[in-house]
Every structure is written in structure tokens, then in C-alpha cells.
N, C-alpha and C. Protein backbone atom coordinates (compact mmCIF):
# COMPACT_ATOMS: atom_id res chain seq x y z
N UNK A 1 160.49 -15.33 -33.39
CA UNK A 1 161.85 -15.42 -33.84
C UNK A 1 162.73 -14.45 -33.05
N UNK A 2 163.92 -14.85 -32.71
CA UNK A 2 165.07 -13.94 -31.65
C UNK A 2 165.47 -13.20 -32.96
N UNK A 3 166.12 -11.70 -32.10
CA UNK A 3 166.57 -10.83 -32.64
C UNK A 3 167.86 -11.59 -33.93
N UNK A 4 168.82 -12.55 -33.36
CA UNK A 4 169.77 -13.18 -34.16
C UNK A 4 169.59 -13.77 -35.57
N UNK A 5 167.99 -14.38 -35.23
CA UNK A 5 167.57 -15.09 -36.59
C UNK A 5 166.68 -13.80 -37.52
N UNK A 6 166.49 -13.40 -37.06
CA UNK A 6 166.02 -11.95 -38.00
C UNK A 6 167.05 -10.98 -38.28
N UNK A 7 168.08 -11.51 -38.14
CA UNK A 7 169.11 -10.46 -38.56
C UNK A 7 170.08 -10.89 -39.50
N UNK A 8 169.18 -12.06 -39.59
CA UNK A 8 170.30 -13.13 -41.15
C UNK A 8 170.62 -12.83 -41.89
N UNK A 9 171.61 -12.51 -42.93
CA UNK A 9 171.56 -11.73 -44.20
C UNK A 9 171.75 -13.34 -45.07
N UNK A 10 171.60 -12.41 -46.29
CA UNK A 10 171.70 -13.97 -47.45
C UNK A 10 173.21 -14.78 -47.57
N UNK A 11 172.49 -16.11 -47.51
CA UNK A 11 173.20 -17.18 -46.93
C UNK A 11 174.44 -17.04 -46.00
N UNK A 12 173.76 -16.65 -44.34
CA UNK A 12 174.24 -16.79 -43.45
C UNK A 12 173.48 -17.88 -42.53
N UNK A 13 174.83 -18.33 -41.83
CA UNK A 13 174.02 -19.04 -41.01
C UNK A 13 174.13 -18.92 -39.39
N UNK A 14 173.21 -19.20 -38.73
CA UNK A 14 173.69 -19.06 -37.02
C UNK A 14 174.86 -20.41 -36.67
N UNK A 15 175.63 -19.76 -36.48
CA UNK A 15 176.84 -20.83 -35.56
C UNK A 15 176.97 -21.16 -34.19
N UNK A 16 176.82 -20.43 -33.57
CA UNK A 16 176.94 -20.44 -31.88
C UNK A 16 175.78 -18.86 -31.68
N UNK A 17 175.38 -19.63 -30.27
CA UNK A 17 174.57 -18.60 -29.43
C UNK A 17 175.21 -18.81 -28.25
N UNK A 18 175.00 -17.33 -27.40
CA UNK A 18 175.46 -17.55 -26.18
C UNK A 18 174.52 -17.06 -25.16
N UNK A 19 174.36 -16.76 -24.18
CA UNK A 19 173.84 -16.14 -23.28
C UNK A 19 174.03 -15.85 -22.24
N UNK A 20 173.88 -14.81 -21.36
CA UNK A 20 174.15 -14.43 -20.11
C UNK A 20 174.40 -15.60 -19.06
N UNK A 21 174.79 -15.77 -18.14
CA UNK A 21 175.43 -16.13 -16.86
C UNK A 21 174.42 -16.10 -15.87
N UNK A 22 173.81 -17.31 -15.40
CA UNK A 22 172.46 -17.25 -14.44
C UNK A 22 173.42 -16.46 -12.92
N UNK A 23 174.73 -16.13 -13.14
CA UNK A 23 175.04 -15.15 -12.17
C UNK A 23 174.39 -13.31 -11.99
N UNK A 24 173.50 -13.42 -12.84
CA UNK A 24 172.78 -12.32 -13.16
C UNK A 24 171.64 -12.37 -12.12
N UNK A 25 171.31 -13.36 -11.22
CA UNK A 25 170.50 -13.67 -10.82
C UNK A 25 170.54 -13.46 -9.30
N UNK A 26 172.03 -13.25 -8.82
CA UNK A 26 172.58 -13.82 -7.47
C UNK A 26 172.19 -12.53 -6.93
N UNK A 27 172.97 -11.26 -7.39
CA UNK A 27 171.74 -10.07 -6.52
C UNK A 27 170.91 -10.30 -6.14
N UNK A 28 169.49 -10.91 -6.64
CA UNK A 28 168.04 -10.04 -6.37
C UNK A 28 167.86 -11.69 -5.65
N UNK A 29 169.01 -12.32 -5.77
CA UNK A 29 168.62 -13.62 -4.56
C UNK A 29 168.95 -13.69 -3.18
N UNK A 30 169.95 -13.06 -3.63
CA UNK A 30 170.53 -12.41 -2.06
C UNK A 30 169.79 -11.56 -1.04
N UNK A 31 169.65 -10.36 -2.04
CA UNK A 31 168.42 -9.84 -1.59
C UNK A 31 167.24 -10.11 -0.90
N UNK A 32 167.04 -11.02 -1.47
CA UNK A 32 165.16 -11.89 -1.58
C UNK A 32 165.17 -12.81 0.19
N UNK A 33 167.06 -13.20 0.75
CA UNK A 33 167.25 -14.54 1.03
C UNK A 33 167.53 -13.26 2.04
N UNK A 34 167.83 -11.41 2.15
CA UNK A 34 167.84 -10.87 3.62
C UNK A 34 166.09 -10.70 3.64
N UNK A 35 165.62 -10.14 2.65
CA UNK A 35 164.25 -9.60 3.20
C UNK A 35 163.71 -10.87 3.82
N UNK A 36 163.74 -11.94 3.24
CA UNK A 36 162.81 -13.29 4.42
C UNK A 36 163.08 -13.40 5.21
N UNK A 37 164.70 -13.14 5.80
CA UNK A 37 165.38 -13.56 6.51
C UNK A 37 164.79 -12.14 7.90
N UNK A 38 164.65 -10.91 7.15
CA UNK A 38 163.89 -10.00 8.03
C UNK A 38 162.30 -10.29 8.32
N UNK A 39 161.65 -10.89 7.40
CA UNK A 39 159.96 -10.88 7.27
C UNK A 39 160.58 -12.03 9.38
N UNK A 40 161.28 -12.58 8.47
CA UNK A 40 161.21 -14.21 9.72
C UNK A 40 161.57 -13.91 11.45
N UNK A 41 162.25 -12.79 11.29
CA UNK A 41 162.60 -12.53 12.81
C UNK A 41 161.94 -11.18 13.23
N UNK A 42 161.29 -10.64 12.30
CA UNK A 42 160.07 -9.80 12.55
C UNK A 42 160.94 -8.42 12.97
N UNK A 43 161.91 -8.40 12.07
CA UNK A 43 162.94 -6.56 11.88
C UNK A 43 162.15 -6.06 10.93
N UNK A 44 161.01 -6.53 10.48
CA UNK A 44 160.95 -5.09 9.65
C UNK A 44 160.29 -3.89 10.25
N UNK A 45 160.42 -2.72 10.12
CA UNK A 45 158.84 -1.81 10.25
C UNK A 45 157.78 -1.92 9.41
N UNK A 46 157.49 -0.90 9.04
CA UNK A 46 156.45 -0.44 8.47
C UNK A 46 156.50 -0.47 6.55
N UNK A 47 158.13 -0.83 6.29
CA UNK A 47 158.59 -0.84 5.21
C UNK A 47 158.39 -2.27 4.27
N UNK A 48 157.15 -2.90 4.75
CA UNK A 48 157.34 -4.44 4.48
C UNK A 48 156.60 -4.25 2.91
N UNK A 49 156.33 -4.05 2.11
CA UNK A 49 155.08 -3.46 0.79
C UNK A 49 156.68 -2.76 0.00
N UNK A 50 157.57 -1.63 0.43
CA UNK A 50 158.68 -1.59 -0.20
C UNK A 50 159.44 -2.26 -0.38
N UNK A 51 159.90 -3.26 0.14
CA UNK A 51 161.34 -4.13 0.50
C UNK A 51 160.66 -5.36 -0.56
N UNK A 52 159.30 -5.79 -0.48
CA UNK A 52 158.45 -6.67 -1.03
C UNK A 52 158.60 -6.13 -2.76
N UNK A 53 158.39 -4.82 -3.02
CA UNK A 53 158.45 -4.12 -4.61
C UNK A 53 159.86 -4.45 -4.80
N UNK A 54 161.14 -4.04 -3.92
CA UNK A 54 162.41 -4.07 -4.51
C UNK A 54 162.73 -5.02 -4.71
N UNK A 55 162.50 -6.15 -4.15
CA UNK A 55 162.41 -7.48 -4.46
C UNK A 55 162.07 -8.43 -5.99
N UNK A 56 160.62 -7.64 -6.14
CA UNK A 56 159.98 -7.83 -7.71
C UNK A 56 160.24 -7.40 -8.53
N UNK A 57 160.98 -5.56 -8.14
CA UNK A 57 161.54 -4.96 -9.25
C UNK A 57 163.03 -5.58 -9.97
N UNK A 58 163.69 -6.23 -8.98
CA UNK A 58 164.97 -6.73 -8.64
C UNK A 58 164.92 -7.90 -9.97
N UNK A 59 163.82 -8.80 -9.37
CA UNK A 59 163.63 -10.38 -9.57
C UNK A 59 163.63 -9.70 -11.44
N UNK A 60 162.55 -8.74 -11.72
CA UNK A 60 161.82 -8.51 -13.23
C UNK A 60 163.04 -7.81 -13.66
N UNK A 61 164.54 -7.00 -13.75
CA UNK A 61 164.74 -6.73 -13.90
C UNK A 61 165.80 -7.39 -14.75
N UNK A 62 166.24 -8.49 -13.60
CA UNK A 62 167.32 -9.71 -14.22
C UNK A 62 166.64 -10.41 -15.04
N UNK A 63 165.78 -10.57 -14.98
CA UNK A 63 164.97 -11.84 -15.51
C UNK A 63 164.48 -11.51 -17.28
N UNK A 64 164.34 -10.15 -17.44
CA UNK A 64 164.20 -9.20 -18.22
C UNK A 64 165.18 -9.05 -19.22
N UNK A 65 166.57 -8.47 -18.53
CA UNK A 65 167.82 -8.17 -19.09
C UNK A 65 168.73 -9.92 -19.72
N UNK A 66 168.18 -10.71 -18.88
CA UNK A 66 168.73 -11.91 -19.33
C UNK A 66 167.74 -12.65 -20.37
N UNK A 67 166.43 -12.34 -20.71
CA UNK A 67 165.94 -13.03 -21.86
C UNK A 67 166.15 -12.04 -22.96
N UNK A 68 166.43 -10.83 -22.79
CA UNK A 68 166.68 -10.00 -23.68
C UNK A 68 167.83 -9.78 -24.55
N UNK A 69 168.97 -10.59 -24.00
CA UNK A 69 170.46 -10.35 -24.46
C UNK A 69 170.46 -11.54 -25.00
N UNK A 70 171.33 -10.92 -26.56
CA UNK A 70 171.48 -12.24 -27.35
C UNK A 70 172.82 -11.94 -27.73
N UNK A 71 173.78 -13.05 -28.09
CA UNK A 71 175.00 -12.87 -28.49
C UNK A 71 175.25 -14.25 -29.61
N UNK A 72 175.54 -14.07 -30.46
CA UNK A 72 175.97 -15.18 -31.61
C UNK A 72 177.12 -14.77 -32.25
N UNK A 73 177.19 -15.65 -33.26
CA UNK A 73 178.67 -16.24 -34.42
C UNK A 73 177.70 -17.09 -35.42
N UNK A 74 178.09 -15.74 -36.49
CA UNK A 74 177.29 -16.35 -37.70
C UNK A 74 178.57 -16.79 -38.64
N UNK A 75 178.54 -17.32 -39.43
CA UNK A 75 179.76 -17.49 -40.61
C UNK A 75 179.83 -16.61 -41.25
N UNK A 76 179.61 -15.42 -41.28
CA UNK A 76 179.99 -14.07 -41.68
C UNK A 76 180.00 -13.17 -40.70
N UNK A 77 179.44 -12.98 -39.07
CA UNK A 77 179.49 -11.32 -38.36
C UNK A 77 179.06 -12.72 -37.07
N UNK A 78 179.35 -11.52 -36.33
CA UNK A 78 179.60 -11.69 -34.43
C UNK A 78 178.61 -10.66 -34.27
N UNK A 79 177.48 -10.79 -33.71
CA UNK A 79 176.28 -10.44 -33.54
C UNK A 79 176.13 -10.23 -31.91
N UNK A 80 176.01 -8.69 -31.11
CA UNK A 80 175.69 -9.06 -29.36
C UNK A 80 174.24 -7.85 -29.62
N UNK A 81 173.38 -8.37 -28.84
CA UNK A 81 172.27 -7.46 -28.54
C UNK A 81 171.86 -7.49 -27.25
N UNK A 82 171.26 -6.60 -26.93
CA UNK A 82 171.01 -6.61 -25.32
C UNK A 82 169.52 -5.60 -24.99
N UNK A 83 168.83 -5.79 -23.85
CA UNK A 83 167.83 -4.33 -24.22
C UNK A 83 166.65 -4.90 -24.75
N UNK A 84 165.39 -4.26 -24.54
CA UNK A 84 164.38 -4.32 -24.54
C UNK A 84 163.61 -3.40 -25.45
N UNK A 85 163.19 -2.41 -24.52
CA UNK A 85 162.71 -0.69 -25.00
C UNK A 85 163.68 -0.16 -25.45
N UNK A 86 165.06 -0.22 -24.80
CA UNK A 86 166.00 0.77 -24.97
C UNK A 86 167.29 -0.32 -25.73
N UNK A 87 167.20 -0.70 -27.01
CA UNK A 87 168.18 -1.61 -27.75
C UNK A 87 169.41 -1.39 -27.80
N UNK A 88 170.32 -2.25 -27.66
CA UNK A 88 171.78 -2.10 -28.22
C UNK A 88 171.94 -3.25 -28.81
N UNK A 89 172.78 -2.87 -30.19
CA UNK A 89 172.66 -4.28 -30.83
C UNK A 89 174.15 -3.67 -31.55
N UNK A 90 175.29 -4.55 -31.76
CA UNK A 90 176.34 -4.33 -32.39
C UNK A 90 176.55 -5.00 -33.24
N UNK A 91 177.28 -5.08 -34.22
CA UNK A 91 177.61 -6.45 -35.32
C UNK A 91 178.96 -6.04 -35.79
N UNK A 92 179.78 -7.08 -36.26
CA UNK A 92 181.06 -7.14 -36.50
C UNK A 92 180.98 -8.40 -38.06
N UNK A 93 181.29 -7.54 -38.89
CA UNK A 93 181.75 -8.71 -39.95
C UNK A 93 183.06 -9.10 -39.57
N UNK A 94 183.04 -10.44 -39.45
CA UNK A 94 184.35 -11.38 -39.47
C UNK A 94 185.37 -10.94 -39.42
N UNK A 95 185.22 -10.07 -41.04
CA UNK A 95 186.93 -9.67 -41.47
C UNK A 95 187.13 -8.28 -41.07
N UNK A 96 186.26 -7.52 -39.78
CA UNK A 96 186.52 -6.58 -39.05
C UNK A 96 187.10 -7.23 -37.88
N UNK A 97 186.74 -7.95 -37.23
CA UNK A 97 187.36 -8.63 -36.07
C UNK A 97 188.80 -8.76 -36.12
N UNK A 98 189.49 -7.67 -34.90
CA UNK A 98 190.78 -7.96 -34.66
C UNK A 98 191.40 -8.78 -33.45
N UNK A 99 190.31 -8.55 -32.47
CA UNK A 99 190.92 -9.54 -31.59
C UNK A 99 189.55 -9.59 -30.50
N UNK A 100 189.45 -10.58 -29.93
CA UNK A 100 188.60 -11.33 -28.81
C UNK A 100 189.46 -11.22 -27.32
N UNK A 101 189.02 -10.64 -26.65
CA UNK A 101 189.52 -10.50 -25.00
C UNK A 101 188.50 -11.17 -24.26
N UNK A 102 188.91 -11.89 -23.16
CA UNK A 102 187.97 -12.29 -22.32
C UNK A 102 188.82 -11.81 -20.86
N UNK A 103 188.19 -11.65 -19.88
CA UNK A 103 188.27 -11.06 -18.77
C UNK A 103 187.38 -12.07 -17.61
N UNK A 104 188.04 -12.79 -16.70
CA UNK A 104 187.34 -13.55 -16.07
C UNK A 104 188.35 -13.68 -14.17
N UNK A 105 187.29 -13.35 -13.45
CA UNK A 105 188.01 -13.44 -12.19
C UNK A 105 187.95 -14.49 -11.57
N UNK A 106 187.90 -14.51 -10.31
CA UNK A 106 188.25 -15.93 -9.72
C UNK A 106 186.59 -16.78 -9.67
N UNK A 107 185.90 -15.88 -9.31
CA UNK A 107 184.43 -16.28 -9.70
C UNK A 107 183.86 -16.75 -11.05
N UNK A 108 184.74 -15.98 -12.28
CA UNK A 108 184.18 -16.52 -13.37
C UNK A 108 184.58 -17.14 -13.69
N UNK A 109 185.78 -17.82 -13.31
CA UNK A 109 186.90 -19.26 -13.46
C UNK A 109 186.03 -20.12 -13.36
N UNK A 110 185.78 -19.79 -11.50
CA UNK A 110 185.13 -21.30 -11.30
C UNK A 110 183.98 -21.17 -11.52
N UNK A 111 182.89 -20.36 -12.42
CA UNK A 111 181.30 -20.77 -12.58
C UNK A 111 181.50 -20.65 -14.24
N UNK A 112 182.81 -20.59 -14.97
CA UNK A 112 183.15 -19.98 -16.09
C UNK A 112 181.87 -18.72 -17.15
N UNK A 113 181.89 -17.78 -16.14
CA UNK A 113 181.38 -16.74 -16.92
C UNK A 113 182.57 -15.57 -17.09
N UNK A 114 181.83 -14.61 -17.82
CA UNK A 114 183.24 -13.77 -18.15
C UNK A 114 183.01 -12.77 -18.97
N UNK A 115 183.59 -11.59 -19.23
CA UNK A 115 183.14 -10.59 -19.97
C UNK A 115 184.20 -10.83 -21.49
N UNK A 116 183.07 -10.50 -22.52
CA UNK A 116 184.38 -10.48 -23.58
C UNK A 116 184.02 -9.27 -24.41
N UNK A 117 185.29 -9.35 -24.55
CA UNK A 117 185.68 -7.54 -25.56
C UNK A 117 185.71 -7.82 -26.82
N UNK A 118 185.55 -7.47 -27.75
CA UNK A 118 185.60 -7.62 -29.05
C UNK A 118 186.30 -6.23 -29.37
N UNK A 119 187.15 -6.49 -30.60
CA UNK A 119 188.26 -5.13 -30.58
C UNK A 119 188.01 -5.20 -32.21
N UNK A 120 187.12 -4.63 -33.09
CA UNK A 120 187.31 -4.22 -34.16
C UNK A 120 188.40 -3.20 -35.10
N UNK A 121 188.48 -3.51 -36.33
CA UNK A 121 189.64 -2.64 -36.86
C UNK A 121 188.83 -1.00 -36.51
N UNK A 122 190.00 -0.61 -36.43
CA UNK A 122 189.93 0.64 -36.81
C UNK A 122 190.15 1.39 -34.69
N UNK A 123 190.29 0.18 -34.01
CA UNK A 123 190.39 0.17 -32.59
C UNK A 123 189.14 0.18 -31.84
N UNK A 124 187.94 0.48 -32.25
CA UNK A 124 186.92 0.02 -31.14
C UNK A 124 186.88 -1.10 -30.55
N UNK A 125 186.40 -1.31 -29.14
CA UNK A 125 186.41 -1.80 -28.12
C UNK A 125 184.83 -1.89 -27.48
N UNK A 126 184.28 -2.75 -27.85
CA UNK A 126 182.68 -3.42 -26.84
C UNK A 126 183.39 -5.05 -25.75
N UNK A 127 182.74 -4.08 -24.82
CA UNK A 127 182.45 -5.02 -23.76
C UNK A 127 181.38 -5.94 -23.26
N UNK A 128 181.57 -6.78 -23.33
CA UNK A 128 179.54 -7.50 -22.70
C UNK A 128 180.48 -8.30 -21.58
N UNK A 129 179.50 -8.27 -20.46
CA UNK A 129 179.59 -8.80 -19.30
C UNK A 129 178.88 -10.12 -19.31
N UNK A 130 179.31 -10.82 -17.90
CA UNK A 130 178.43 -12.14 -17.50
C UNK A 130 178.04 -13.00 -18.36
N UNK A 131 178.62 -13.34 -19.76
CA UNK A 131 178.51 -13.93 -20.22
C UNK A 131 178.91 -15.27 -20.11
N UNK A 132 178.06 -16.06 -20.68
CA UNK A 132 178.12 -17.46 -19.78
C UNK A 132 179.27 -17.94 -21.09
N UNK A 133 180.30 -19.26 -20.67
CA UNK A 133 180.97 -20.08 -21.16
C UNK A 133 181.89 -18.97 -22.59
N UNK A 134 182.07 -17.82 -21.46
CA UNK A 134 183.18 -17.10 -23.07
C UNK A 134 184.42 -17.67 -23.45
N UNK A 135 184.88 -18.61 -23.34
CA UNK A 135 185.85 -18.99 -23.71
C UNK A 135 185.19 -19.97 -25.26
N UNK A 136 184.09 -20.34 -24.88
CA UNK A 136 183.64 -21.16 -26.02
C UNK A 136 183.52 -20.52 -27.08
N UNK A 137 182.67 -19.06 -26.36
CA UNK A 137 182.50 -18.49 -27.72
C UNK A 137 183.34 -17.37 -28.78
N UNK A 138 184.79 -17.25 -27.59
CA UNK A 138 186.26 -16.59 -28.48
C UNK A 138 186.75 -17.97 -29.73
N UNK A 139 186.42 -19.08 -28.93
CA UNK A 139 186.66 -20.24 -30.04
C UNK A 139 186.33 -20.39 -30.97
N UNK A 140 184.60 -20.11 -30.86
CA UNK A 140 184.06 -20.36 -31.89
C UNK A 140 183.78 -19.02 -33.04
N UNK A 141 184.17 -18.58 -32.23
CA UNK A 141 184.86 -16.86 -33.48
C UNK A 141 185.77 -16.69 -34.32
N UNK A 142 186.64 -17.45 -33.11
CA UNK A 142 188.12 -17.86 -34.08
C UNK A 142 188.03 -18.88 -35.18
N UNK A 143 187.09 -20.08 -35.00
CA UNK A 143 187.11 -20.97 -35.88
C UNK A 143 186.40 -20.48 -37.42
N UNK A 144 185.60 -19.03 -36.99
CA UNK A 144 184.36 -18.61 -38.11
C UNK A 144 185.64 -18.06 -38.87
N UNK A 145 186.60 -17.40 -38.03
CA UNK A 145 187.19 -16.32 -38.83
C UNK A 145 187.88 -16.90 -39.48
N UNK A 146 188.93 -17.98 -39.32
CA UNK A 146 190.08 -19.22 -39.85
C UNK A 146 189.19 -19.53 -41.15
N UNK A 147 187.77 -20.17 -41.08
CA UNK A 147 187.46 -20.25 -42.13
C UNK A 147 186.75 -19.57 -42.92
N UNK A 148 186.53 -18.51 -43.12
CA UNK A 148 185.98 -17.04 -43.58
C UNK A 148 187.34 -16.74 -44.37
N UNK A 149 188.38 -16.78 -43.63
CA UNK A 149 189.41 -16.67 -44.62
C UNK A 149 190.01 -17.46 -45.21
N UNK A 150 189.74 -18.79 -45.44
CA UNK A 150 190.36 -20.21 -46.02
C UNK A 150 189.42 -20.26 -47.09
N UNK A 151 188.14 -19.55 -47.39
CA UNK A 151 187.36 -19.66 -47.81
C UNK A 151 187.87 -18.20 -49.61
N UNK A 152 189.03 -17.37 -49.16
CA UNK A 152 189.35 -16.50 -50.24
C UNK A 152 190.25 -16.83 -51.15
């Protein structure tokens, strides 16, 4: 079971999940696409066993950080976790939520990923990055919250 569904409280339900941005990936590909590109014209030295680790450390790192991050919209709280060994996990009941920011450049336009802020009362401010399709999921926050409060 993901961190989201173990964090259910009574009668909540999961609404939307989101997840990271396979742009999490484009580093350690880039990477991957000079070291061959060195193995192939025979630049390397003696460094071929390092460049080969940074590569794997690279590949396990994204690969890691992106099955590890969870972000949802329950009909009561906005749920982001991230982290492995070292956890971060935030939660927002509904009727703390003051406002949803998304932040997206010309890259996250066109692959639509994007960082979104969540701005709780009282003025805190969390950021999560690379998140894939945030516009869906400011929507579908907004729609929890519209009816979270249609619901008093």
C-alpha cells in the first residue's frame, strides 16, 4: 500500500494522484548519452569504472526519488510526500488551503510539468517541483475545496 492510502483517515477518500514528471529523468540521460558517446570515440582514460558508477548512481537516484514521491487530493486534505530514508510528507486540510500557485516555464508548458506551491492559512508556503500535469491537479483541489464547502 502507498504512503497516500495509509494515510486515510475515516471516511476519506483518494481523489486524484499525481506524480513526478519523467523530466526527472533527462539528467542522468544526458549524462548516460555523453559517457557512450566518450566509451565510443575512445576519450576516456583511466576513469571508465567512475563515469560508469555516476551513471548508476545518477540512473538509482531519479528512479528512486520518482517512485518515492506521492502527491494526492483527498475530499478532506492535499497530501505531498517525497523521500525514502529521509521522509517529507506535508498535509493540508482543505479548509487550510488558501491558495494553489503553479509555476511553469517554457519547458513545462510544452511537456506540461510544473512546480506547485500550496499557500496555507496562516502564510506558509511548500513548493514541489516537476510535477507532472499541475494544472490538473490545482483543479482538482479546487473542485475538493468548492465542495468541502457546499457540503456546510
Amino acid at each position: 500500500m502507498s504512503y497516500l492510502e495509509n494515510s486515510l483517515i475515516d471516511d476519506e477518500q483518494l481523489i486524484y494522484r499525481a506524480r513526478l514528471h519523467w523530466i526527472i529523468f533527462l539528467l542522468p540521460a544526458v549524462f548516460s548519452l555523453i559517457v557512450f558517446m566518450l566509451f565510443i570515440t575512445d576519450d576516456i582514460s583511466n576513469n571508465e569504472t567512475s563515469l560508469l558508477f555516476a551513471v548508476i548512481v545518477l540512473w538509482l537516484y531519479s528512479f528512486i526519488y520518482f517512485k518515492t514521491s506521492e502527491f494526492g487530493i483527498t475530499n478532506k486534505r492535499v497530501l505531498f510526500k517525497t523521500g525514502f530514508i529521509r521522509r517529507n510528507s506535508l498535509e493540508f486540510f482543505l479548509t487550510q488551503v488558501e491558495a494553489i500557485e503553479i509555476n511553469q516555464g517554457i519547458f513545462g508548458r510544452l511537456l506540461n510539468y510544473g512546480a506547485v506551491i500550496v499557500k496555507g492559512s496562516g502564510g506558509s508556503a511548500n513548493s514541489f517541483f516537476r510535477i507532472d500535469n499541475p494544472l490538473e491537479f490545482r483543479k482538482k483541489t479546487q473542485e475538493q475545496i468548492i465542495l468541502s464547502q457546499e457540503k456546510k
